[in-house]
Protein backbone atom coordinates (compact mmCIF):
# COMPACT_ATOMS: atom_id res chain seq x y z
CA UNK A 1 -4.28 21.32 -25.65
CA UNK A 2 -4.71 17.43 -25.10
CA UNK A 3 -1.79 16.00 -23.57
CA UNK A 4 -2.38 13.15 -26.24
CA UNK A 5 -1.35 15.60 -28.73
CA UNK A 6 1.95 15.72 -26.88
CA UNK A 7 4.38 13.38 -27.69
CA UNK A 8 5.40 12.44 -24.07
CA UNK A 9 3.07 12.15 -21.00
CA UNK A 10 4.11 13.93 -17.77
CA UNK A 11 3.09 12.06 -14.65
CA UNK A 12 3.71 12.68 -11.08
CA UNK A 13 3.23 10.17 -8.23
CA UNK A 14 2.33 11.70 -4.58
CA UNK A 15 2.58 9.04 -2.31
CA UNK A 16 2.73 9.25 1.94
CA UNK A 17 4.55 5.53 2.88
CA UNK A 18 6.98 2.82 1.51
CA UNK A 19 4.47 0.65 0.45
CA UNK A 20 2.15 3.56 -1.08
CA UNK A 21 5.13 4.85 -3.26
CA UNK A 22 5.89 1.33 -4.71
CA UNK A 23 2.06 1.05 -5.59
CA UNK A 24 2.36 4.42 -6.98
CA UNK A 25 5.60 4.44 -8.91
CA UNK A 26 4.33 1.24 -10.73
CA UNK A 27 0.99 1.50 -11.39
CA UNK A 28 1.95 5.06 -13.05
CA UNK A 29 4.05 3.21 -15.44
CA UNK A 30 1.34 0.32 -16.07
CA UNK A 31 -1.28 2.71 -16.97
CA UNK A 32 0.48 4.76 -19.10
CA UNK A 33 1.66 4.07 -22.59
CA UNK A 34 5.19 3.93 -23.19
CA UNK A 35 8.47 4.18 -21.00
CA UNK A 36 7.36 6.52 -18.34
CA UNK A 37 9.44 7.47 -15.50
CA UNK A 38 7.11 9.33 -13.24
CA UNK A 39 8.25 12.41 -11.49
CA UNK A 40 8.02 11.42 -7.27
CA UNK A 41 6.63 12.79 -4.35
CA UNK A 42 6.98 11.59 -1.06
CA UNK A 43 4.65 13.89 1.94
CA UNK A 44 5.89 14.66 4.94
CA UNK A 45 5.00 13.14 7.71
CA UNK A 46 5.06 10.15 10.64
CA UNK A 47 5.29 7.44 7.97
CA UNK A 48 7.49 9.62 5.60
CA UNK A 49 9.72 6.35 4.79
CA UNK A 50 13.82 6.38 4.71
CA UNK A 51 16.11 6.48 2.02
CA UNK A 52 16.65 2.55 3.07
CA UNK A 53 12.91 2.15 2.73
CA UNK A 54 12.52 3.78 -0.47
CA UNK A 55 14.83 2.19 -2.34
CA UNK A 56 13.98 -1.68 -1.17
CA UNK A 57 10.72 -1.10 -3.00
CA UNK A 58 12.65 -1.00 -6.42
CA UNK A 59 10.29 0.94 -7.59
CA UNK A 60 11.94 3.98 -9.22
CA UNK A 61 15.56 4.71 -10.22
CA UNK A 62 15.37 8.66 -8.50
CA UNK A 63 14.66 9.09 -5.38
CA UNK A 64 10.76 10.82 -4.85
CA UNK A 65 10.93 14.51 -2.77
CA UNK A 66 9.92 14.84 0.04
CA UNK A 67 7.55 17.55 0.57
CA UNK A 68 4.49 18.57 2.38
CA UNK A 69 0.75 18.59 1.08
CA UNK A 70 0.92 23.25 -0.25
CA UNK A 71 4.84 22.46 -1.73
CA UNK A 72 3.47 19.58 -3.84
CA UNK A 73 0.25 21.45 -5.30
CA UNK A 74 3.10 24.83 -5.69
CA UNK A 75 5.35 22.30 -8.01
CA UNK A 76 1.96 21.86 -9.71
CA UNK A 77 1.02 25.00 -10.36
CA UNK A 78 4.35 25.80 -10.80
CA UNK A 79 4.77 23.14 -13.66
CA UNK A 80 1.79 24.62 -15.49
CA UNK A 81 3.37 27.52 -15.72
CA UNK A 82 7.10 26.64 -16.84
CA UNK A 83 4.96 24.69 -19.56
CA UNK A 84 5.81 21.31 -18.54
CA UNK A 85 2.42 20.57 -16.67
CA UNK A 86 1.67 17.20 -15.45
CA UNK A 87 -1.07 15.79 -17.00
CA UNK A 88 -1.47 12.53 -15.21
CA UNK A 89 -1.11 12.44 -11.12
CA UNK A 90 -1.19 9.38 -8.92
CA UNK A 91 -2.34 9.76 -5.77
CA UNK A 92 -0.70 6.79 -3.43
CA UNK A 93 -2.34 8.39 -0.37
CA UNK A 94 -4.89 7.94 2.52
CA UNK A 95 -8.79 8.43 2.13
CA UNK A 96 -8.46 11.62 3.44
CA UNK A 97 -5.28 12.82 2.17
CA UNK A 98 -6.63 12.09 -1.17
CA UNK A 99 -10.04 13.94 -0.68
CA UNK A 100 -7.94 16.89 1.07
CA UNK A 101 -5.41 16.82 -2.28
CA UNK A 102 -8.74 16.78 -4.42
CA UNK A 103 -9.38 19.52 -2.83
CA UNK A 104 -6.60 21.66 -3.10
CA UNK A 105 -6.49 20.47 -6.98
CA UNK A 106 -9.76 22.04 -7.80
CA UNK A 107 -8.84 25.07 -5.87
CA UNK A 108 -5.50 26.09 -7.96
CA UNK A 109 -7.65 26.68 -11.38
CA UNK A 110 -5.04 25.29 -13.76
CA UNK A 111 -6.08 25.80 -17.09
CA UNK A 112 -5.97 21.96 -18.04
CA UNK A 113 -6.32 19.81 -14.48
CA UNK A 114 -4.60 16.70 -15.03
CA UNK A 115 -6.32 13.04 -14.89
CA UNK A 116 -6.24 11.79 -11.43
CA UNK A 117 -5.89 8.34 -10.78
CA UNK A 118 -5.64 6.89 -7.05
CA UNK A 119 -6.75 3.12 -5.49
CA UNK A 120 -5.40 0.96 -3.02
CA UNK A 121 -2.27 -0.80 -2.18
CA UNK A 122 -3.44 -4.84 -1.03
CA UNK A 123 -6.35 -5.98 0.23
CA UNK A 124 -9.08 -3.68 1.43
CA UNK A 125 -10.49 -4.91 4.52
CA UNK A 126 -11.70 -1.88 6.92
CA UNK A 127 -13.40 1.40 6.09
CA UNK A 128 -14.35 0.24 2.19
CA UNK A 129 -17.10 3.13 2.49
CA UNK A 130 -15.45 5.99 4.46
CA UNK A 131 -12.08 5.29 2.10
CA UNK A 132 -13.99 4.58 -1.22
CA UNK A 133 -15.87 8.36 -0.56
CA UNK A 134 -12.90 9.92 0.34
CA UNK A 135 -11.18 8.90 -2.83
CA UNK A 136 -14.18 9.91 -4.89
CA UNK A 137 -13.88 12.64 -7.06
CA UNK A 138 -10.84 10.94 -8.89
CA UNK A 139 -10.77 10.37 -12.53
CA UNK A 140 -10.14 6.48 -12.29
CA UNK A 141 -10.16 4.34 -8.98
CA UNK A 142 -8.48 1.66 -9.37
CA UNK A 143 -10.08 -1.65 -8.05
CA UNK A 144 -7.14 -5.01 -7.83
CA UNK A 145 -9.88 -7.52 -8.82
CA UNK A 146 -13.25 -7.95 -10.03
CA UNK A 147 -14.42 -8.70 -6.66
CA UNK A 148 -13.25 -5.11 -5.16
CA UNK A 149 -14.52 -3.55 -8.33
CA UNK A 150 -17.69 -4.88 -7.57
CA UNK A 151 -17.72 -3.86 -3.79
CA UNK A 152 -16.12 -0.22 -4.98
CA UNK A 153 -19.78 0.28 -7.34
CA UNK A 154 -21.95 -0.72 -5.21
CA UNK A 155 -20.71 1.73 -2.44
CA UNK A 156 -20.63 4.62 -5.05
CA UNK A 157 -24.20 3.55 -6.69
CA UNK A 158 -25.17 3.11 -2.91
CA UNK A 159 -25.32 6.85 -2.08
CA UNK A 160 -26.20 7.83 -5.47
CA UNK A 161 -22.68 8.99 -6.56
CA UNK A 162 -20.84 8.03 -10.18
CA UNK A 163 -19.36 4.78 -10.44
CA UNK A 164 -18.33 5.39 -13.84
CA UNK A 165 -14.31 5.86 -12.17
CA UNK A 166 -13.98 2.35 -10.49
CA UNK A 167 -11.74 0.44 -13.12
CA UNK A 168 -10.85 -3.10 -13.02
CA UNK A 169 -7.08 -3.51 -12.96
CA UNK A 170 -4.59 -5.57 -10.75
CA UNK A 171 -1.96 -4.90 -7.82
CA UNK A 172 0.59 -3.51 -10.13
CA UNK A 173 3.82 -5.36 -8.19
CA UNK A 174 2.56 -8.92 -8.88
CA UNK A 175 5.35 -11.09 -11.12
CA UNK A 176 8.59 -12.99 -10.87
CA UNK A 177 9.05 -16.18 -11.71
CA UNK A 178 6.53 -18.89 -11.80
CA UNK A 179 7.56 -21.65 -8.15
CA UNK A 180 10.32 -24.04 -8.77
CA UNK A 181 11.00 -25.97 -5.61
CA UNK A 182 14.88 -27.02 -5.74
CA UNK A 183 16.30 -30.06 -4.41
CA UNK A 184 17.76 -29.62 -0.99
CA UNK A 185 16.25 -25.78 -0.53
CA UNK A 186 13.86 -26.13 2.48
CA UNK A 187 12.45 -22.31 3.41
CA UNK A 188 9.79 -20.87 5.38
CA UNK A 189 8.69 -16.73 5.20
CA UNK A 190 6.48 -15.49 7.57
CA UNK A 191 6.11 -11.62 6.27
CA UNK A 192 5.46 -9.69 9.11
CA UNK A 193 2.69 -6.92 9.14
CA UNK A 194 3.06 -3.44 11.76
CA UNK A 195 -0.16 -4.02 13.19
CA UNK A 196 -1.54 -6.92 12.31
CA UNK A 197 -1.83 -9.07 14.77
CA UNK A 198 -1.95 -5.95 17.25
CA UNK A 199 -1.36 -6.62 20.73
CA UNK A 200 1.79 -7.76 22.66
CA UNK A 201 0.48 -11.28 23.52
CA UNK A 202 -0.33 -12.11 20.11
CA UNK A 203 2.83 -10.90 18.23
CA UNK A 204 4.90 -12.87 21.09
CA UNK A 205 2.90 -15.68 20.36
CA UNK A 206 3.46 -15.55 16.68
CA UNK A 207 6.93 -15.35 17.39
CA UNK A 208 7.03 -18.18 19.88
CA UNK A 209 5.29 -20.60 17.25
CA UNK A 210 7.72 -19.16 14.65
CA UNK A 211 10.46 -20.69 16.74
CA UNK A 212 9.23 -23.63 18.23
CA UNK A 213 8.71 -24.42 14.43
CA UNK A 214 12.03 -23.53 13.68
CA UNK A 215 13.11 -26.43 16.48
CA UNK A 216 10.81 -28.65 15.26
CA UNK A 217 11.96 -28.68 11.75
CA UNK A 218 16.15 -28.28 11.80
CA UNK A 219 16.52 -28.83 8.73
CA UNK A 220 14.06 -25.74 7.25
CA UNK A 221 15.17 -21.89 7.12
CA UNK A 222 12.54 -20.19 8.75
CA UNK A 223 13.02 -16.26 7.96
CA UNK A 224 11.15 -13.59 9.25
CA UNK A 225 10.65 -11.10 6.69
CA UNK A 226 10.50 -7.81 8.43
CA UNK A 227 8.97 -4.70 7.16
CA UNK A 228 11.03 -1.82 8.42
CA UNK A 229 13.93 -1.94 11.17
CA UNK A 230 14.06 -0.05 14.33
CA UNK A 231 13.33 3.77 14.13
CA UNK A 232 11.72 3.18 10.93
CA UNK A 233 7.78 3.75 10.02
CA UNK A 234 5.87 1.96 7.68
CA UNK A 235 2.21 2.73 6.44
CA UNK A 236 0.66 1.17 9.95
CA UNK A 237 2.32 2.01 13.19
CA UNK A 238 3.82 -0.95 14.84
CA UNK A 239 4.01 -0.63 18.83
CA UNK A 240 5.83 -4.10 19.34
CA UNK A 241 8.22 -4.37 17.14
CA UNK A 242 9.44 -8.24 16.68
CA UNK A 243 13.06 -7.11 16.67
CA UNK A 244 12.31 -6.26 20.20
CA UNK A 245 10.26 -9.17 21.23
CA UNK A 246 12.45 -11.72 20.03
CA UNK A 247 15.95 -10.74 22.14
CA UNK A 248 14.84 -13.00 25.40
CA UNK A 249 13.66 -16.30 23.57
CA UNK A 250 17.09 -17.59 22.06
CA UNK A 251 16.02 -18.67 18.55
CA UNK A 252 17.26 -21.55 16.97
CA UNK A 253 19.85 -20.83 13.94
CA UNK A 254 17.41 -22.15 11.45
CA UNK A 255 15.48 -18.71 12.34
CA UNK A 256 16.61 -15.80 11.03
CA UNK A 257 14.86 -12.39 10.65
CA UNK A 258 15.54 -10.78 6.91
CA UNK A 259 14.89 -7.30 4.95
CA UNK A 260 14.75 -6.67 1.58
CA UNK A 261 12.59 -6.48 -1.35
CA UNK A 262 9.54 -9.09 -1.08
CA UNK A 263 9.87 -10.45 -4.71
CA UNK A 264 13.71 -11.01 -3.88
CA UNK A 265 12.71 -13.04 -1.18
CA UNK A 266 10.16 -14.86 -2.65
CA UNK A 267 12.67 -16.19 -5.32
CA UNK A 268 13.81 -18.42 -2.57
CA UNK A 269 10.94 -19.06 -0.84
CA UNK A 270 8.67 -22.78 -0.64
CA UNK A 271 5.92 -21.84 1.82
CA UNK A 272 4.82 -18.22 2.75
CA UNK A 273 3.41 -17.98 6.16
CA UNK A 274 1.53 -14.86 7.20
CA UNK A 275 -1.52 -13.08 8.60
CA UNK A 276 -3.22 -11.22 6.33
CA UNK A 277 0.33 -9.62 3.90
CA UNK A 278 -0.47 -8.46 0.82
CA UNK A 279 2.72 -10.49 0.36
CA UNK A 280 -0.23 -14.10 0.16
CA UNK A 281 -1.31 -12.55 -3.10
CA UNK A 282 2.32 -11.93 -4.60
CA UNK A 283 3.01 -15.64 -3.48
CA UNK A 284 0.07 -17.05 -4.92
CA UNK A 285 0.68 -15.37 -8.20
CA UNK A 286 3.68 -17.33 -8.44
CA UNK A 287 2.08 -20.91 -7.45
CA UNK A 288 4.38 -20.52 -4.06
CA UNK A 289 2.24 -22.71 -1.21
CA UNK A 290 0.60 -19.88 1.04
CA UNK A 291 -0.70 -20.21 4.42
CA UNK A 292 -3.00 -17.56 6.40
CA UNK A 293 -3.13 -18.03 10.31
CA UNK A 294 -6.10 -18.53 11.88
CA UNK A 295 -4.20 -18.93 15.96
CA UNK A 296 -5.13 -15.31 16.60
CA UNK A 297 -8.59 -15.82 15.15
CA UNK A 298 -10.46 -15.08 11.75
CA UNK A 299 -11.44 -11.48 12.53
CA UNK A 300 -12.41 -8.45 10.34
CA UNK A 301 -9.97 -6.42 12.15
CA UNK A 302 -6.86 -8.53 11.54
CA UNK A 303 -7.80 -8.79 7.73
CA UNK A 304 -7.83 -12.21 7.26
CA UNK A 305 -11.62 -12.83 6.87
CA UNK A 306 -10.33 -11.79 3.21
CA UNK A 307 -9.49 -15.12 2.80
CA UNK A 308 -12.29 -16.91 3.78
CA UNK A 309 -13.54 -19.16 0.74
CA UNK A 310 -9.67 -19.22 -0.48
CA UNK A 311 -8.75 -22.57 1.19
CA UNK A 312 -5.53 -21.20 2.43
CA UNK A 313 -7.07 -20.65 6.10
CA UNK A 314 -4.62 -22.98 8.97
CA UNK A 315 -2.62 -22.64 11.51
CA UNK A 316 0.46 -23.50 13.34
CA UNK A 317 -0.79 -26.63 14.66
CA UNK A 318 -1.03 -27.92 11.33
CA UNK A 319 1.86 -26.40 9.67
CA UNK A 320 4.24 -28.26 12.23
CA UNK A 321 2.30 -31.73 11.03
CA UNK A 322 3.20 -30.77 7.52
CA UNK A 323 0.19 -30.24 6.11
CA UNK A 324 0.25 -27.15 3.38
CA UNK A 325 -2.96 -25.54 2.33
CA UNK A 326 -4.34 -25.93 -1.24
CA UNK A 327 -6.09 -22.68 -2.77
CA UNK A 328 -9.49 -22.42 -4.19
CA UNK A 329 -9.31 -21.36 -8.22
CA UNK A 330 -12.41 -20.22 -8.18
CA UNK A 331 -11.31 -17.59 -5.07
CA UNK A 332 -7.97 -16.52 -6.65
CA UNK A 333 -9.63 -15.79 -10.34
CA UNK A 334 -12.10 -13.82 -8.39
CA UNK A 335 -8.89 -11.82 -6.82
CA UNK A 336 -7.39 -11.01 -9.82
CA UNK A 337 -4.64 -13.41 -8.86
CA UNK A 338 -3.39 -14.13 -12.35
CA UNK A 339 -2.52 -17.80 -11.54
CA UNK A 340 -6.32 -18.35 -11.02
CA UNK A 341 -7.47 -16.34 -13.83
CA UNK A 342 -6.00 -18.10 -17.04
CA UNK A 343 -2.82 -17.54 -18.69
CA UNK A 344 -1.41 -14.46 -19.51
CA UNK A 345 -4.35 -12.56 -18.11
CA UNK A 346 -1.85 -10.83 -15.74
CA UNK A 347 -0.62 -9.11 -19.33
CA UNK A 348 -3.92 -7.20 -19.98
CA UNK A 349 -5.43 -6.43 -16.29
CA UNK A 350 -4.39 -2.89 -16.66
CA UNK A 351 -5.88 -2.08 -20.31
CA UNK A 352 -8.81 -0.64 -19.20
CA UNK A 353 -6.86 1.35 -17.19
CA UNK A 354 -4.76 2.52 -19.77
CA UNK A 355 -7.96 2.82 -22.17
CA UNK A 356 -9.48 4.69 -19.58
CA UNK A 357 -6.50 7.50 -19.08
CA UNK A 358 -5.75 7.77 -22.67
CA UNK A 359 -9.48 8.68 -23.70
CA UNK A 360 -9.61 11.08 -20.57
CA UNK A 361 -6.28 12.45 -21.73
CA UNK A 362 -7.38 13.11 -25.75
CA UNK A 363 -10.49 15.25 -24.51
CA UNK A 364 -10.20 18.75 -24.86
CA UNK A 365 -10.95 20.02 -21.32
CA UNK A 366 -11.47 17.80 -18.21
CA UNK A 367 -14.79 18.55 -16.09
CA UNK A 368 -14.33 19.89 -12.53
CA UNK A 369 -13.52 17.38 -9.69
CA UNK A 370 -16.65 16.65 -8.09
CA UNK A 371 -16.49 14.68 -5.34
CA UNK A 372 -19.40 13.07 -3.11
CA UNK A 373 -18.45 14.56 -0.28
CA UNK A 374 -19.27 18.30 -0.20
CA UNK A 375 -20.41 20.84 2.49
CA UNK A 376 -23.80 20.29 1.13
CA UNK A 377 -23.24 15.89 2.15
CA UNK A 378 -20.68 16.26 4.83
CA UNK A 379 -20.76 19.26 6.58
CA UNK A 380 -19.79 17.67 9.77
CA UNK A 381 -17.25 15.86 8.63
CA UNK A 382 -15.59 17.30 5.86
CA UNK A 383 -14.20 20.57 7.44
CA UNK A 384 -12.33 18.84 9.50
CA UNK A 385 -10.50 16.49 7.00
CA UNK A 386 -9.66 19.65 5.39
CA UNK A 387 -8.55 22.00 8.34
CA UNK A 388 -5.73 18.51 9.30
CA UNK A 389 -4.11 18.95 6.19
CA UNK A 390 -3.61 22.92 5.94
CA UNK A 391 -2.99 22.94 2.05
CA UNK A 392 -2.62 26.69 1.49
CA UNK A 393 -0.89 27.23 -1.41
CA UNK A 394 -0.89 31.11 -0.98
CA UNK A 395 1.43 30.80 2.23
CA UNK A 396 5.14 31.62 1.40
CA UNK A 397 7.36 27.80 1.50
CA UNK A 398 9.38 27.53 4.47
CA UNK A 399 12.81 27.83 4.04
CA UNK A 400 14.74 24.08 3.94
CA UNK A 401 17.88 25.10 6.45
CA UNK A 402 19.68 22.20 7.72
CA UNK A 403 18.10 23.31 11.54
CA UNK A 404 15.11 22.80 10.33
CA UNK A 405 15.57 19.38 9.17
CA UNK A 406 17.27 18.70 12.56
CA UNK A 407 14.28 19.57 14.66
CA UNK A 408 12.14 17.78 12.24
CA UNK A 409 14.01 14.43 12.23
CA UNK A 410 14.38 15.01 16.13
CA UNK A 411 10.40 15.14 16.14
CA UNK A 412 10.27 11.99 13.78
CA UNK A 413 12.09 10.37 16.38
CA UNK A 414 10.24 11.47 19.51
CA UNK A 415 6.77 10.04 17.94
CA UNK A 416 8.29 6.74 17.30
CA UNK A 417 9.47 6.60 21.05
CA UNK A 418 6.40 7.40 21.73
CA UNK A 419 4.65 4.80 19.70
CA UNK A 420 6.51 2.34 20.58
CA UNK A 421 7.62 2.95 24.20
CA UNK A 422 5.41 4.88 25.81
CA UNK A 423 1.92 4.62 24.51
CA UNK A 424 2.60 1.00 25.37
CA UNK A 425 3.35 1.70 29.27
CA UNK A 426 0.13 4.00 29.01
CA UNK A 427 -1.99 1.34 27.85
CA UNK A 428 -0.89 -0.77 30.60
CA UNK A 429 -1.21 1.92 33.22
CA UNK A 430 -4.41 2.36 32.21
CA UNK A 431 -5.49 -1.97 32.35
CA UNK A 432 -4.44 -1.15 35.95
C-alpha cells in the first residue's frame, strides 16, 4: 500500500552527532507535508551527543534514542510488523555509516522499504567524491545550493552512476529575524569549530587575537560561541579545547565565552567572526556582517577556500581597523543563501524536495537500493566499511542494565582523555 494512501506519514530520523540530529530532525519536517514530528534516533558512539547537546539544537520536543546501528534496523523491522512502518527515513549520518545503513536496509526485505533521504549538514569541503558515493543508493540527496547540486551530478554522472537523487534544497536551520543593529548594542561572535583551525598554535593564536581585540575595543562584547563544553563530543573531535587554552591569558571582561543555540545568539549579534562555521551562512541569511579569517591561511583543509569569490575573506588585522567585509550577491544566490537569492525564495527551496518524496511515496513498490558501490566496484574497499559497523540484525539485543551503561559512559570518557590529553603528548613525543 502507498504510504500516500495513508493519512499520516511515519518518518524516522537516524542521526550520529548534535549537529547531524538538528539537520535531521528539521529537514524531516521540511520535506514532508504537514505537521510531522519525526520519530529519533541517535547511534551510539564517540560523538553520541548529551542530553545538554541535544536539546540546544531545538530541534525536536522528545528526546531521539540512543541506539546502535542492528537495534535501529530491529525497530524497523519491528515497525513493519506492528503495522506502523516508517515510510520515510532520514539518514543524518557519515558517508559510510550511511552506505553501511543502506546496506543493512536492503538486507531486512521489508515488504514496502521506505524512501530514504540523507545529505549534508554545512558546507562540503573534503571528500565530495568518497562521501557523495557512499551516500549513493539513497532515494533523494539532498544538495544546500545549486552550486553543490551541481558538484553532487557531476560526481555521480562522473562514474556513470544515477544522478537522478541529487535534489536542490537548502540547509534546513536557516531563519530568524532579518539584522537590526540597536543603538548602544556593540557585539562580536566568533563561533568556534572542533577542528578547524587544527593545531595548538593556531587555536592559541585565534584566541590571542580574540582578546587583544577584546582590549582594543572596550566598549564591544566579544563572545566566543563554543560548541560543546568539556567532556562533551561534537561531530569533529577537538584536541585543544579553547576552554583549556584560554585559563593562562587573563581575558579582558568584554570577552566572554557563551553556549547555546546559534540562532539565539545570533539575535544579538552585529558581526560574526569565524573560520569556516556553517554558522557564516546562518548569519548571512539574516544580512548580519560576516567575516571569514584568512590569519591561518586560505586552505582546502580548514574549509574556508569555500568562500573564495564571496568577498567576506579578512582577517584580524583588519577587523581591529574596523573595516567589515561586504558579500558578493552573485556568491550567496549561488549558495542558496536566501538573502542573495530574491525574496521569499527561502519559502520554496525545499519543494522539490517535498515533490520528490511525495511522488516516491504514491508509487506502488519502491525499486531495490542500488548503490554505486558494490563488490563488483569496490571490492577493496567496501568490505571493510561494512565489517566497522557490524549491523547484524539476527544477533539477540544486549540487555540495557544500568552496569552496562556504566562501563559504556566510563569508555566515553576514557576516549575523550585520550583525544584530548594524550594523543596530544603523543604527537609531541613523536616531533621529538
Amino acid at each position: 500500500m502507498p504510504a500516500s494512501s495513508r493519512e499520516t506519514v511515519r518518518i524516522a530520523v537516524l542521526a550520529d552527532s548534535d549537529t547531524r540530529w538538528k539537520w535531521g530532525a528539521l529537514t524531516a519536517r521540511r520535506i514532508t507535508a504537514g505537521d510531522v514530528e519525526p520519530t529519533g534516533f541517535v547511534l551510539r558512539g564517540r560523538a553520541t551527543p548529551t542530553a545538554r547537546q541535544l536539546a540546544e539544537t531545538g530541534a525536536a520536543a522528545a528526546a531521539p534514542r540512543e541506539v546502535t546501528g542492528a537495534e535501529f534496523l530491529r525497530a524497523v523491522r519491528d515497525a513493519e510488523a506492528g503495522g506502523e512502518r516508517y515510510d520515510v527515513i532520514v539518514l543524518a549520518l557519515v558517508g559510510g555509516t550511511v552506505r553501511a545503513v543502506l546496506q543493512g536496509l536492503a538486507d531486512l526485505g521489508l515488504d514496502r522499504r521506505p524512501v530514504i533521504v540523507t545529505g549534508y549538514v554545512g558546507v562540503v569541503y573534503e571528500k565530495l567524491a568518497d562521501g557523495l558515493l557512499l551516500r549513493h543508493g539513497a532515494d533523494v540527496v539532498l544538495a544546500n545550493s545549486r552550486h553543490d547540486a551541481d558538484r553532487f551530478r557531476a560526481v555521480y554522472e562522473g562514474v556513470g552512476a544515477g544522478a537522478e537523487s541529487v535534489v536542490e534544497a537548502a540547509l534546513p536551520f536557516l531563519g530568524g529575524a532579518p539584522y537590526r543593529p540597536e543603538p548602544g548594542r556593540d557585539t562580536l561572535v566568533f563561533a568556534a569549530q572542533p577542528s578547524v583551525p587544527t593545531t595548538r598554535a593556531e587555536r592559541a593564536y585565534v584566541l590571542e587575537r580574540l582578546v587583544r581585540h577584546a582590549r582594543l575595543h572596550p566598549g564591544r562584547e566579544v563572545l566566543l560561541k563554543l560548541r560543546s563544553k568539556p567532556g562533551e563530543h561534537t561531530t569533529h573531535l577537538e584536541e585543544h579545547p579553547y576552554q583549556k587554552l584560554v585559563r593562562g591569558l587573563e581575558p579582558p571582561a568584554n570577552l566572554r565565552l557563551v553556549y547555546g543555540h546559534m540562532g539565539e545568539v545570533l539575535d544579538r549579534t552585529d558581526l560574526l567572526v569565524t573560520v569556516s562555521s556553517t554558522a557564516a551562512l546562518e548569519s548571512l541569511h539574516r544580512r548580519i556582517p560576516t567575516a571569514v579569517l584568512t590569519d591561518c591561511g586560505v586552505r582546502e583543509a580548514h574549509g574556508n577556500h569555500h568562500f573564495l569569490g564571496s568577498g567576506l575573506l579578512t582577517s584580524f588585522d583588519r577587523l581591529d581597523r574596523g573595516e567589515v567585509p561586504v558579500p558578493d550577491e552573485a556568491w550567496l544566490a549561488r549558495q542558496g543563501v536566501a538573502a542573495g537569492a530574491g525574496e521569499g525564495s527561502y519559502d520554496a527551496a525545499f519543494d522539490a524536495a517535498r515533490a520528490r518524496v511525495a511522488a516516491l511515496l504514491a508509487e506502488p513498490a519502491l525499486p531495490p537500493i542500488a548503490p554505486y558501490y558494490t563488490a563488483e566496484t569496490a571490492g577493496g574497499y567496501l568490505p571493510g566499511i561494512l565489517a566497522r559497523h557490524r549491523l547484524d540484525v539476527t544477533a539477540p539485543p544486549a540487555r540495557d542494565s544500568g552496569l552496562r551503561r556504566i562501563v559504556r559512559e566510563a569508555a566515553r570518557g576514557a576516549y575523550r582523555h585520550g583525544v584530548q590529553r594524550v594523543a596530544p603528548v603523543v604527537r609531541r613525543l613523536g616531533e621529538l
